[in-house]
C-alpha atoms as a PDB file:
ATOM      1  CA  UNK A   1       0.000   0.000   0.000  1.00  0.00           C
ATOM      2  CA  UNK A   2       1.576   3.413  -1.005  1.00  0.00           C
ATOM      3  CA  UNK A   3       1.811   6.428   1.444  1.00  0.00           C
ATOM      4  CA  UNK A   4       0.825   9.994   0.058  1.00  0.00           C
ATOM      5  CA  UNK A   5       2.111  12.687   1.281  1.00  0.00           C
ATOM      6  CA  UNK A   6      -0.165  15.672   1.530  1.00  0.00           C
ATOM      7  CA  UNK A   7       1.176  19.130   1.150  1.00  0.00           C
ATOM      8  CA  UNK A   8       0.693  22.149   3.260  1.00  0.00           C
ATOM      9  CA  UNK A   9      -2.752  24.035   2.198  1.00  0.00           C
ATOM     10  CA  UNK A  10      -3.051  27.236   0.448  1.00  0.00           C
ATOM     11  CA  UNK A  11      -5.193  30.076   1.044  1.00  0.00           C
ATOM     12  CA  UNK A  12      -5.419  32.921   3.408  1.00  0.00           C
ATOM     13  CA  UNK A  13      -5.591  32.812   7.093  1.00  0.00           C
ATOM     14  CA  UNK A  14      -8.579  34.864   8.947  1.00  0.00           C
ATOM     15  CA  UNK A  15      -6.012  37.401   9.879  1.00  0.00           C
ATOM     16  CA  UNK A  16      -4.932  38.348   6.412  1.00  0.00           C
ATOM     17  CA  UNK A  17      -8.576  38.470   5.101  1.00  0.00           C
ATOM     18  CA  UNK A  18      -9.378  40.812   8.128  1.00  0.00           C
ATOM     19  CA  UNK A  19      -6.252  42.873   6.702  1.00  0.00           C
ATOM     20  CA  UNK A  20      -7.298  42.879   3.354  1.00  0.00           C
ATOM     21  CA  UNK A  21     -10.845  44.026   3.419  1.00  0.00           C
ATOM     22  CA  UNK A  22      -9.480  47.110   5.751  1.00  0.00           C
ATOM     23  CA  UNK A  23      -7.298  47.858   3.212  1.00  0.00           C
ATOM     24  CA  UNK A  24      -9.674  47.680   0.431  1.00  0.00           C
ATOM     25  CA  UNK A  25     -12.137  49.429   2.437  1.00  0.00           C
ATOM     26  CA  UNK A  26      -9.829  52.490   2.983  1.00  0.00           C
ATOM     27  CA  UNK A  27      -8.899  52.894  -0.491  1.00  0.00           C
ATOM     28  CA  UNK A  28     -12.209  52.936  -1.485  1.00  0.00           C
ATOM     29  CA  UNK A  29     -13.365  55.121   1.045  1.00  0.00           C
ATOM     30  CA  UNK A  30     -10.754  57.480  -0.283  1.00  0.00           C
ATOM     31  CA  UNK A  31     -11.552  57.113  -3.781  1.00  0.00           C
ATOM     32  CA  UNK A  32     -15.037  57.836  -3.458  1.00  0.00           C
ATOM     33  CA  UNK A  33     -13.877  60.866  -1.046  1.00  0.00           C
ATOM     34  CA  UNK A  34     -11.979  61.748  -4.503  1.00  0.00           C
ATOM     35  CA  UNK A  35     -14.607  61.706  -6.944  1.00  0.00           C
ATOM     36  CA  UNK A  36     -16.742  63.232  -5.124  1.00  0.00           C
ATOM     37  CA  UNK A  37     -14.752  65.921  -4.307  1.00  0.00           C
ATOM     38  CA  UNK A  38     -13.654  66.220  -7.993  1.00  0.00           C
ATOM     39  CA  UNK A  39     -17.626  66.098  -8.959  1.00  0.00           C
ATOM     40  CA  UNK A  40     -18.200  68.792  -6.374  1.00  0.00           C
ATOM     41  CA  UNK A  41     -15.295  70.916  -7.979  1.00  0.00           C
ATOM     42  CA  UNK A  42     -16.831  70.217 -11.737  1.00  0.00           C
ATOM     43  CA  UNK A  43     -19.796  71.484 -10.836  1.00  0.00           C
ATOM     44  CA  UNK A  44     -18.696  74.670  -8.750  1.00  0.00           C
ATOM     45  CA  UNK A  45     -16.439  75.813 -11.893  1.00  0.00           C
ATOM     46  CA  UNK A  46     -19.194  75.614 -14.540  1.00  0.00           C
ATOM     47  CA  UNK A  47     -21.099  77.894 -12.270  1.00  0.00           C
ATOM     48  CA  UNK A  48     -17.977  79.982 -12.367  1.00  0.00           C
ATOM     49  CA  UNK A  49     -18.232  79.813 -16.028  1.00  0.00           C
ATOM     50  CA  UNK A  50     -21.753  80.108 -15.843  1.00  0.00           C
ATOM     51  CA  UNK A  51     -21.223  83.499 -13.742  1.00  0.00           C
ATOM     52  CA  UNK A  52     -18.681  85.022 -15.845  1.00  0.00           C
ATOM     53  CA  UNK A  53     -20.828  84.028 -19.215  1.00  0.00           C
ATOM     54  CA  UNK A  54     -23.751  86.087 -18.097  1.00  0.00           C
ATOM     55  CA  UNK A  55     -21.685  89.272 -17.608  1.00  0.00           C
ATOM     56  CA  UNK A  56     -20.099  88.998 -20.976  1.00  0.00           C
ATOM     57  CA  UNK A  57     -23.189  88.130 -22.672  1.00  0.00           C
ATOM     58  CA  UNK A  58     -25.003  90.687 -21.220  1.00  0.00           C
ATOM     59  CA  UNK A  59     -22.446  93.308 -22.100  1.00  0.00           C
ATOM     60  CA  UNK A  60     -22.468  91.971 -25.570  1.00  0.00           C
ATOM     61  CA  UNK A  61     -26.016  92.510 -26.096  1.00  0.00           C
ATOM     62  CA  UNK A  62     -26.416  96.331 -24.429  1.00  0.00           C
ATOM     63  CA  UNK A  63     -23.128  96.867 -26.590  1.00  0.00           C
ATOM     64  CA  UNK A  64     -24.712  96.009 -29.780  1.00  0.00           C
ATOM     65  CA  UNK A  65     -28.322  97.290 -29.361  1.00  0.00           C
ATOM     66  CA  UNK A  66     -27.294 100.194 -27.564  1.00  0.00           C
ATOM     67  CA  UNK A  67     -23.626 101.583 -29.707  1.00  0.00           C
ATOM     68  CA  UNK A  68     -26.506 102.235 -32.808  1.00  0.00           C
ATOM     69  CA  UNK A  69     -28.526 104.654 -31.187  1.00  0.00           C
ATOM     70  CA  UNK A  70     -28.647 108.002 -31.726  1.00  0.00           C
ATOM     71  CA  UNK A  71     -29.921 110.225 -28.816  1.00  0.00           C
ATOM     72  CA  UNK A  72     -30.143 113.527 -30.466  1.00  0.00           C
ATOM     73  CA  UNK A  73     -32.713 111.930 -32.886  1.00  0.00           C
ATOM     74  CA  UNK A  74     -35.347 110.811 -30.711  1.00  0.00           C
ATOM     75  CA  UNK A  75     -33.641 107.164 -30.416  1.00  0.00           C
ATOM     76  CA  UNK A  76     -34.392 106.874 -26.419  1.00  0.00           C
ATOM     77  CA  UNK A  77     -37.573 107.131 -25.539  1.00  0.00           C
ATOM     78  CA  UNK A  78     -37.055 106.204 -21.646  1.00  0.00           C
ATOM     79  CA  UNK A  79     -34.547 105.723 -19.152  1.00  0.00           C
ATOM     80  CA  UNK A  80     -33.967 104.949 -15.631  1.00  0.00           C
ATOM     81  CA  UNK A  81     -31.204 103.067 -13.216  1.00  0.00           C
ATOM     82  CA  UNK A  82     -33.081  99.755 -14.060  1.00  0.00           C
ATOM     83  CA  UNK A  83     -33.714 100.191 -18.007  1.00  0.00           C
ATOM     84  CA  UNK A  84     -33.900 101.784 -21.272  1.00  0.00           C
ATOM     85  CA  UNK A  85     -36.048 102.153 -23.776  1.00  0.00           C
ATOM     86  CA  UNK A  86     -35.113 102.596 -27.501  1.00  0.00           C
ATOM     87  CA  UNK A  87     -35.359 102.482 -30.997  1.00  0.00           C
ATOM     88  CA  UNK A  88     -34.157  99.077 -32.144  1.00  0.00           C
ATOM     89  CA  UNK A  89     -33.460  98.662 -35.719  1.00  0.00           C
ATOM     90  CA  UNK A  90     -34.851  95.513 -37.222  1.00  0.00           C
ATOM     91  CA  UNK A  91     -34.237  95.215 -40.772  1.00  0.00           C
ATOM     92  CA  UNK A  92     -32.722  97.605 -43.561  1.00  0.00           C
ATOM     93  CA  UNK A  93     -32.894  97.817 -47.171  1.00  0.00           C
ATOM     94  CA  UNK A  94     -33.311 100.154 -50.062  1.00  0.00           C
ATOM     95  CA  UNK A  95     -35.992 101.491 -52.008  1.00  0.00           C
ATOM     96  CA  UNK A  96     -36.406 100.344 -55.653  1.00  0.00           C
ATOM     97  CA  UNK A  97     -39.585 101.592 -56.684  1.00  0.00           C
ATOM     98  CA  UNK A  98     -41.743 104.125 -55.153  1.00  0.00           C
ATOM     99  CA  UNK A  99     -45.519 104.099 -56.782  1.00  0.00           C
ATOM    100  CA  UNK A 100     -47.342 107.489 -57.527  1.00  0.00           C
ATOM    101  CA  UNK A 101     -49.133 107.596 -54.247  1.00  0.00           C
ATOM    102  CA  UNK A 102     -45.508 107.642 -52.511  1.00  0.00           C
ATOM    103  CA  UNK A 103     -47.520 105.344 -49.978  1.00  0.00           C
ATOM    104  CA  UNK A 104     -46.288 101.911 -51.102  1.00  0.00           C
ATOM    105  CA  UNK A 105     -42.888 101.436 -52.089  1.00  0.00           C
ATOM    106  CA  UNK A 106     -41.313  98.021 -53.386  1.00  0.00           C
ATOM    107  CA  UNK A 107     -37.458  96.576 -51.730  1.00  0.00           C
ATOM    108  CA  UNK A 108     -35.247  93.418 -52.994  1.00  0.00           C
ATOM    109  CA  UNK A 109     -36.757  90.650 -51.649  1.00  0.00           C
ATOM    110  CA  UNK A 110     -34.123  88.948 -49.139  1.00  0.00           C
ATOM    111  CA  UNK A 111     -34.135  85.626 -51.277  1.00  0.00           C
ATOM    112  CA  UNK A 112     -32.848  87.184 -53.831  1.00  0.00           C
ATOM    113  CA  UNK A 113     -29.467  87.161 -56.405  1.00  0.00           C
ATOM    114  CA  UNK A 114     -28.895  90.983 -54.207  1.00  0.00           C
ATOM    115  CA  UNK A 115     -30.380  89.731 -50.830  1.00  0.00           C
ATOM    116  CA  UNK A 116     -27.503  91.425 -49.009  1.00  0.00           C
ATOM    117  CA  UNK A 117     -29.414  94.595 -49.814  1.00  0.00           C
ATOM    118  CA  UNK A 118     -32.075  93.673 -47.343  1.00  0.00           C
ATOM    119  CA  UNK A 119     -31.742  92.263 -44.143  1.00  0.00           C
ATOM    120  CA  UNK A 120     -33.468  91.502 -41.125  1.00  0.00           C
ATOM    121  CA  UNK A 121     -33.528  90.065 -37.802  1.00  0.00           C
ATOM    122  CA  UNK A 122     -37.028  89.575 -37.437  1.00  0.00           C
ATOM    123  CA  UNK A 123     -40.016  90.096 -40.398  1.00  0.00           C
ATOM    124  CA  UNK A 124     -41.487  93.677 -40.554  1.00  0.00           C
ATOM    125  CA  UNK A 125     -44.674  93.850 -38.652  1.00  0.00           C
ATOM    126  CA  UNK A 126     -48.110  96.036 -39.370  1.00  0.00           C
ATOM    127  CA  UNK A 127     -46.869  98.650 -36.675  1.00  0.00           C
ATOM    128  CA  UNK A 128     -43.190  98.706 -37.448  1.00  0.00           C
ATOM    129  CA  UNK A 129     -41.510 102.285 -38.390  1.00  0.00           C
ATOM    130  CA  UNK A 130     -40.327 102.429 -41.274  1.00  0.00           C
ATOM    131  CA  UNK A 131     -37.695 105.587 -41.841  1.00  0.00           C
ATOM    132  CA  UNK A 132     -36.856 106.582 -45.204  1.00  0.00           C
ATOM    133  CA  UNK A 133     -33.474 108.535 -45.565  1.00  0.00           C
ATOM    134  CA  UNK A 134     -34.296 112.302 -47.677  1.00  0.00           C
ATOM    135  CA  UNK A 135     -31.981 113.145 -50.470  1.00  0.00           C
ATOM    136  CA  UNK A 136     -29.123 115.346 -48.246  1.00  0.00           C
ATOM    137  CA  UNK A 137     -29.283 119.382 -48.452  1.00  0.00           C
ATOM    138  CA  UNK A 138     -26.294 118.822 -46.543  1.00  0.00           C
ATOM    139  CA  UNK A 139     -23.484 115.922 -46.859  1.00  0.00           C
ATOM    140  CA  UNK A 140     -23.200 116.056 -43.028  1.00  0.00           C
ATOM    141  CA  UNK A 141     -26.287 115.676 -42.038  1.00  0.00           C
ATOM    142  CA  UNK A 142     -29.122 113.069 -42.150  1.00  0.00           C
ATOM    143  CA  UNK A 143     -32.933 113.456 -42.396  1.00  0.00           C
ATOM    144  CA  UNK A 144     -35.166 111.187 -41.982  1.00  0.00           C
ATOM    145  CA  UNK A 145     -39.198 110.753 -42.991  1.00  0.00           C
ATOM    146  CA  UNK A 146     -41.043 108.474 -40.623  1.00  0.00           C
ATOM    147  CA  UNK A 147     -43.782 106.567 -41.009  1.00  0.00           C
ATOM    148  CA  UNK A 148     -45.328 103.430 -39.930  1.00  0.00           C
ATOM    149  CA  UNK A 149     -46.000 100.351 -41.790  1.00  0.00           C
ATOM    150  CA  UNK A 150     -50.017  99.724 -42.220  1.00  0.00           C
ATOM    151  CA  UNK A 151     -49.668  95.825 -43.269  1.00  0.00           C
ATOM    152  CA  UNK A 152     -47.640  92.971 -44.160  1.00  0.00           C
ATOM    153  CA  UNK A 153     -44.854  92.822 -46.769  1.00  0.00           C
ATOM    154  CA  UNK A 154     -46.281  91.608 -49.668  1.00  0.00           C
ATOM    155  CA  UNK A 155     -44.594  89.928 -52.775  1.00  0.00           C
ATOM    156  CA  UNK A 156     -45.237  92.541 -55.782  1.00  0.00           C
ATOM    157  CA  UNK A 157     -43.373  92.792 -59.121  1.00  0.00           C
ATOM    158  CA  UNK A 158     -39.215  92.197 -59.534  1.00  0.00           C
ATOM    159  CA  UNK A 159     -37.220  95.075 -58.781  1.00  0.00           C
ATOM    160  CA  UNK A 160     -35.386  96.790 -62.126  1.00  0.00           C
ATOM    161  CA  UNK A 161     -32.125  95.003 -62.552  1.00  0.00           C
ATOM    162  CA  UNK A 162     -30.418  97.572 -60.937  1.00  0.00           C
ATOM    163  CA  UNK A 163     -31.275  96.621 -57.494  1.00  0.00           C
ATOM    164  CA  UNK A 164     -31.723  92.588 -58.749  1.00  0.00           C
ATOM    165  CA  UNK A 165     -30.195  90.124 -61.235  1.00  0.00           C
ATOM    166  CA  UNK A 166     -31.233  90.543 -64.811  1.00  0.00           C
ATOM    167  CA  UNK A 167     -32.510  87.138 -65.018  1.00  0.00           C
ATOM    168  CA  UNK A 168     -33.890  87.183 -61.442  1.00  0.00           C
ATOM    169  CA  UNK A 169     -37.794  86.759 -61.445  1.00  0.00           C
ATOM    170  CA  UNK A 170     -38.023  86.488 -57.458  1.00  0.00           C
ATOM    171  CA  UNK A 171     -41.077  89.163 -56.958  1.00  0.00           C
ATOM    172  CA  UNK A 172     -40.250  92.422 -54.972  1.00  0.00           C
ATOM    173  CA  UNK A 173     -41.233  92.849 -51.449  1.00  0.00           C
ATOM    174  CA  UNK A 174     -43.956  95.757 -51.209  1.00  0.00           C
ATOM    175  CA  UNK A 175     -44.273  97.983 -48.179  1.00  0.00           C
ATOM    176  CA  UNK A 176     -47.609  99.855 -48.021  1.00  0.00           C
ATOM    177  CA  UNK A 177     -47.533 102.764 -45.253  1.00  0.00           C
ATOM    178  CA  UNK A 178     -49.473 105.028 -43.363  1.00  0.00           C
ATOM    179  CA  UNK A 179     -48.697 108.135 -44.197  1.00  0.00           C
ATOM    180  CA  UNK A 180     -47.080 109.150 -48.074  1.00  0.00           C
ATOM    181  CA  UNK A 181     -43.607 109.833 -48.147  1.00  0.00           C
ATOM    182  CA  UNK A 182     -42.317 113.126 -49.799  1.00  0.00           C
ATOM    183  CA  UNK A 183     -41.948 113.414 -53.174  1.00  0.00           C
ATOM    184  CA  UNK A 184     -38.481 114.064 -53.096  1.00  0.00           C
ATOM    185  CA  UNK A 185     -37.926 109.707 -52.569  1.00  0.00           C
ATOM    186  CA  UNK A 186     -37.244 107.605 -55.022  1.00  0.00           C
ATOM    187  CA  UNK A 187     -35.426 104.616 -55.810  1.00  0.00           C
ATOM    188  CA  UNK A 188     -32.155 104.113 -54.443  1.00  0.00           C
ATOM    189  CA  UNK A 189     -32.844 105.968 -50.694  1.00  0.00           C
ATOM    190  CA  UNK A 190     -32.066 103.854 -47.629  1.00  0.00           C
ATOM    191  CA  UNK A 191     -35.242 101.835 -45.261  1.00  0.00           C
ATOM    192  CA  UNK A 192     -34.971 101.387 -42.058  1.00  0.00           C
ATOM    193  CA  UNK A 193     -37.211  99.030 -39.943  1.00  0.00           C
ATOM    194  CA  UNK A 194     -37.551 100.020 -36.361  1.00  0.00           C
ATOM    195  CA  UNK A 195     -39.971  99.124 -33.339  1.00  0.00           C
ATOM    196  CA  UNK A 196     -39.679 100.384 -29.558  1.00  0.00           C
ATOM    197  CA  UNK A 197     -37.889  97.943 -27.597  1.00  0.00           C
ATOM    198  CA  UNK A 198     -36.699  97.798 -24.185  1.00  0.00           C
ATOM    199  CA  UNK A 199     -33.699  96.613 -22.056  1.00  0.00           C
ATOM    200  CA  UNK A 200     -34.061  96.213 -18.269  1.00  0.00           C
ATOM    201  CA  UNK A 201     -33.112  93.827 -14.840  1.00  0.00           C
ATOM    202  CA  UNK A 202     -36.335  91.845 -13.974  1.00  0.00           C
ATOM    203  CA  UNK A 203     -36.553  89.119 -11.252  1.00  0.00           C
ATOM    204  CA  UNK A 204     -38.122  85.906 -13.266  1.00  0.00           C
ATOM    205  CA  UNK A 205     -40.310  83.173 -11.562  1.00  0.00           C
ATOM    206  CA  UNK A 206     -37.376  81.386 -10.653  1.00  0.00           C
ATOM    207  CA  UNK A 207     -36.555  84.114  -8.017  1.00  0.00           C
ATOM    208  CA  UNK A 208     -33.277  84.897  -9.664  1.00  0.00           C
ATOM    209  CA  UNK A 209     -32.272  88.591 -12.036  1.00  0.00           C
ATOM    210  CA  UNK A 210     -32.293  88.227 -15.402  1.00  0.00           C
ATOM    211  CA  UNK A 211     -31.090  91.000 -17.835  1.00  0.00           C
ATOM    212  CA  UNK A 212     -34.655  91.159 -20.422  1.00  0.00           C
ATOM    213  CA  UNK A 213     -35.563  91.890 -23.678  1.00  0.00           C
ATOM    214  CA  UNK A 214     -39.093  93.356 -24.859  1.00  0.00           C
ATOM    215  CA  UNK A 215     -40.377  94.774 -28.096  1.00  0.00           C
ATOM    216  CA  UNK A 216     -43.927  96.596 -28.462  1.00  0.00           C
ATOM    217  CA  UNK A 217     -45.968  96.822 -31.173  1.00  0.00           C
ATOM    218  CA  UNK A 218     -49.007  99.522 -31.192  1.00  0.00           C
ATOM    219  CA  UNK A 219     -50.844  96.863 -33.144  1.00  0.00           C
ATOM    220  CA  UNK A 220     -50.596  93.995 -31.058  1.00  0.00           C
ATOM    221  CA  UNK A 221     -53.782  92.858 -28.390  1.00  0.00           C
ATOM    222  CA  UNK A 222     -50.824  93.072 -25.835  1.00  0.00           C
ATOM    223  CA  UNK A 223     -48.877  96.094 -27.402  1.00  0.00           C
ATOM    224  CA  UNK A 224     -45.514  95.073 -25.661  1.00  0.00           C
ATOM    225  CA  UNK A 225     -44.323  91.042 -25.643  1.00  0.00           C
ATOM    226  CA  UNK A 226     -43.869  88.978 -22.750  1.00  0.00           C
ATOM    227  CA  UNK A 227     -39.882  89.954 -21.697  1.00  0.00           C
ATOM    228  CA  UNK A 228     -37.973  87.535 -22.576  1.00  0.00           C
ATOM    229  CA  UNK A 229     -34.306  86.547 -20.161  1.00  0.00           C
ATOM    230  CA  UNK A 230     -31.598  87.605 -22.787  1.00  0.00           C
ATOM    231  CA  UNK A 231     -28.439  86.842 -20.554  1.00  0.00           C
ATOM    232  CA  UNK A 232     -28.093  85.867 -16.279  1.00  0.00           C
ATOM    233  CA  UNK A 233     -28.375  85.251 -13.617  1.00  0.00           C
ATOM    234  CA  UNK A 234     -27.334  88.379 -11.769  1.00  0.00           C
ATOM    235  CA  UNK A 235     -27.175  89.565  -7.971  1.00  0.00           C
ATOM    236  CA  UNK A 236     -30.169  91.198  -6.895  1.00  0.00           C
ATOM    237  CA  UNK A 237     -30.674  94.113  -8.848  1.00  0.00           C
ATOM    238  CA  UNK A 238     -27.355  93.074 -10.603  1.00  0.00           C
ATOM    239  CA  UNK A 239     -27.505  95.823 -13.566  1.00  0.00           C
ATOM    240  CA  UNK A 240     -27.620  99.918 -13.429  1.00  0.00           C
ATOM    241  CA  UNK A 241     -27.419 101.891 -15.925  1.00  0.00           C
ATOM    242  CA  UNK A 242     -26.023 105.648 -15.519  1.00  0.00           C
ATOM    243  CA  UNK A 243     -26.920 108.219 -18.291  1.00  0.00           C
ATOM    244  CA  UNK A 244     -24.531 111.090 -19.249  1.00  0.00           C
ATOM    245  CA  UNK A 245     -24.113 114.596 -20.979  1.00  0.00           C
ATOM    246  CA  UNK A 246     -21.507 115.704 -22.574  1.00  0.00           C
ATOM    247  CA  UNK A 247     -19.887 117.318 -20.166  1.00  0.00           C
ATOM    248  CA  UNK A 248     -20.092 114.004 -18.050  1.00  0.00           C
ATOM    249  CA  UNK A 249     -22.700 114.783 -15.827  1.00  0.00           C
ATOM    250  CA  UNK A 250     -25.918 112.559 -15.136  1.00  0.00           C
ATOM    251  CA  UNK A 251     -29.012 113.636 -17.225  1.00  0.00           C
ATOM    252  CA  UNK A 252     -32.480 112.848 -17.412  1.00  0.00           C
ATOM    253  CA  UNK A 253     -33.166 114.093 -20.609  1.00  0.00           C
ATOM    254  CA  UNK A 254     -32.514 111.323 -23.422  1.00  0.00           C
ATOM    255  CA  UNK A 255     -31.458 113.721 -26.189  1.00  0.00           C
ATOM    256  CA  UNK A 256     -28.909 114.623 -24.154  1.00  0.00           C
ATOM    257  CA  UNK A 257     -27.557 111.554 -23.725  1.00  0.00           C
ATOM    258  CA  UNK A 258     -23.424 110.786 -24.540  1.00  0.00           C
ATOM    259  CA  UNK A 259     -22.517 108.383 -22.553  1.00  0.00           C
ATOM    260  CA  UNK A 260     -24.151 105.313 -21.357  1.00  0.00           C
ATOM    261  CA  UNK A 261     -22.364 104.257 -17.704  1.00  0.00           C
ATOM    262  CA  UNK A 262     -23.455 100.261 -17.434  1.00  0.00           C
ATOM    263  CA  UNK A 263     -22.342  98.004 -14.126  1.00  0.00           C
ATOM    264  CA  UNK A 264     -22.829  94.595 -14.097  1.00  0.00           C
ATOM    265  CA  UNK A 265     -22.551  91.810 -11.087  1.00  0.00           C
ATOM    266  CA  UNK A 266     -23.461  88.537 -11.755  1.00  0.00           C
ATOM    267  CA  UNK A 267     -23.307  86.145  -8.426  1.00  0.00           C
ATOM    268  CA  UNK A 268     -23.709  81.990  -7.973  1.00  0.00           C
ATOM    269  CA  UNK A 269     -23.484  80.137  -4.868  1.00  0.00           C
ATOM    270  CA  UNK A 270     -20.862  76.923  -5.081  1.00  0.00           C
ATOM    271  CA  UNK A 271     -22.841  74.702  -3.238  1.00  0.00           C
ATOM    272  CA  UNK A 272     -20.622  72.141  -0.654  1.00  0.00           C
ATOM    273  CA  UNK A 273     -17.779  73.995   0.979  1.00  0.00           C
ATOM    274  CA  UNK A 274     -15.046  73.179  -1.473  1.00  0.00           C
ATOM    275  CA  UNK A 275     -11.015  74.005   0.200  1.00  0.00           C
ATOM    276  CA  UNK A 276      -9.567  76.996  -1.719  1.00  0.00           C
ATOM    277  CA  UNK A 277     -13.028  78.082  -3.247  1.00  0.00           C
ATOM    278  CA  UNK A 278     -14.950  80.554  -1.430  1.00  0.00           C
ATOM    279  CA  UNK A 279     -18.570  79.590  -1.349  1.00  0.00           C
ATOM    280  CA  UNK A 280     -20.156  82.239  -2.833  1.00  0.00           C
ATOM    281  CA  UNK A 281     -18.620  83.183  -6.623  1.00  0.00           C
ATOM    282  CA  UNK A 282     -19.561  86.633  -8.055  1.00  0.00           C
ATOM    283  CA  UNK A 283     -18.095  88.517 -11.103  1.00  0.00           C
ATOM    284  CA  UNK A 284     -18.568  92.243 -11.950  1.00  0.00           C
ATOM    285  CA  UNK A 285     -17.960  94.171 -14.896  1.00  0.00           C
ATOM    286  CA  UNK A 286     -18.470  98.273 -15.771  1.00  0.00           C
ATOM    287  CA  UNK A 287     -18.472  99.391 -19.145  1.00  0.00           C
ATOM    288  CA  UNK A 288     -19.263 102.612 -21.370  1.00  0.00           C
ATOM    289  CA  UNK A 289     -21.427 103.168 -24.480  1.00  0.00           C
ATOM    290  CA  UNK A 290     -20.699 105.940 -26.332  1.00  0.00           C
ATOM    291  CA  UNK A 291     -23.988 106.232 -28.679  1.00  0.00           C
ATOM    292  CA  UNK A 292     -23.486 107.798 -32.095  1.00  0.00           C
ATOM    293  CA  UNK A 293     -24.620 111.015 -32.713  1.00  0.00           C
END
């Protein structure tokens, strides 16, 4: 009969397995420590981002809107510390046909071969103004004949191939206004489309500041539209705006108006105390507008 020998076992005593799990227990304590620290981190910098996004989109929108107007000619209707209200151009273009009435007056249509002679951000609107630029008595000066428009562009015949390709057969777009224009237009003058619009700091339903956007329409049920949040959140009462002569000094009269003085403060809170990150992030910026003349 043949003896076997039997070999020592091999495994793990209770000792080592007690070791082991406290060891695997620690690093993942500290690896879940780590990620969520790092999650807490990713989250506080894209409010940071977040923050510093709504002062330079905000600043970006007053810059453009506002840089156009010009005071002197009636281009601010209202202002305050909280707002402004203005004439915002919509759409521009030039006249290529003018009919005898000098009430209804044809443009390029924007589809087409010379579409880059009219252009708008939003379609003209029963309501709009429409401002027709008068043959110049004087090179450095610029009148213009208001009017508003009484319906809907309508498509009407091409304009002459000066203002379209030859071979273009896309129809016109016809304006029919209000009031006549003077005789002295004809084809060739600029169009401008403008509508009262309006810039101010609102608190929204969510509790936070938003810089808004409204435009108003006499024709419209609800002459002005719901505002709309154009860049934000801010701190409470984030934005002012500061209204100056020419001499520097504040005015309340908007032809007088040279400078625009704007200061914006956006704020976010963080969330979870994070170490080296305050808990509260804010982000400030003051800028000038220097409307044209």
């Amino acid at each position: 009969m043949l003896n076997r020998r039997v070999g020592p076992c091999m495994g793990f005593t209770l000792v080592e397995l007690l070791i082991g799990l406290v060891l695997s227990a620690i690093v993942g304590a500290a690896t879940l420590t780590l990620t969520v620290h790092h999650e807490r981190l990713a989250r506080a910098l894209d409010r940071v981002l977040l923050t510093r996004r709504a002062v330079r989109e905000g600043a970006d929108a007053l810059h453009y809107d506002l840089r156009a107007l010009a005071p002197k000619r009636e281009a601010i209707y209202e202002m305050g510390e909280s707002f402004v209200d203005f004439r915002l151009t919509t759409g521009f273009s030039v006249i290529c046909a003018v009919d005898p009435t000098h009430a209804v007056v044809s443009i390029p249509s924007r589809d087409s071969a010379s579409s880059s002679l009219t252009s708008w951000i939003v379609a003209p609107d029963p309501g709009d103004t429409v401002m027709v630029l008068l043959p110049a008595t004087n090179p450095d000066s610029a009148v213009w004949s208001l009017s508003v428009l009484a319906a809907a562009p309508v498509r009407g015949r091409p304009c002459p191939s000066a203002f379209a390709d030859g071979g273009d057969s896309t129809a016109a777009l016809v304006l029919r206004l209000t009031t006549a224009l003077p005789s002295s237009v004809g084809a060739g003058a600029a169009i401008r489309i403008v509508r009262r619009a309006r810039y101010e700091i609102y608190r929204a339903s969510d509790g936070a500041w938003y810089l808004g956007f409204v435009d108003c329409l006499g024709t419209r049920a609800a002459p002005c539209a719901t505002i709309q949040p154009v860049a934000g959140p801010y701190a409470a009462r984030g934005i002012q705006f500061r209204f100056l002569d020419s001499a520097g000094s504040p005015t309340a009269t908007p032809s007088h108006v040279a400078r625009i003085d704007v200061s914006m403060r956006s704020l976010t809170t963080l969330g979870p105390r994070i170490p080296g990150l305050t808990s509260v992030f804010t982000d400030s910026v003051l800028f000038t507008i220097t409307p044209r003349d």
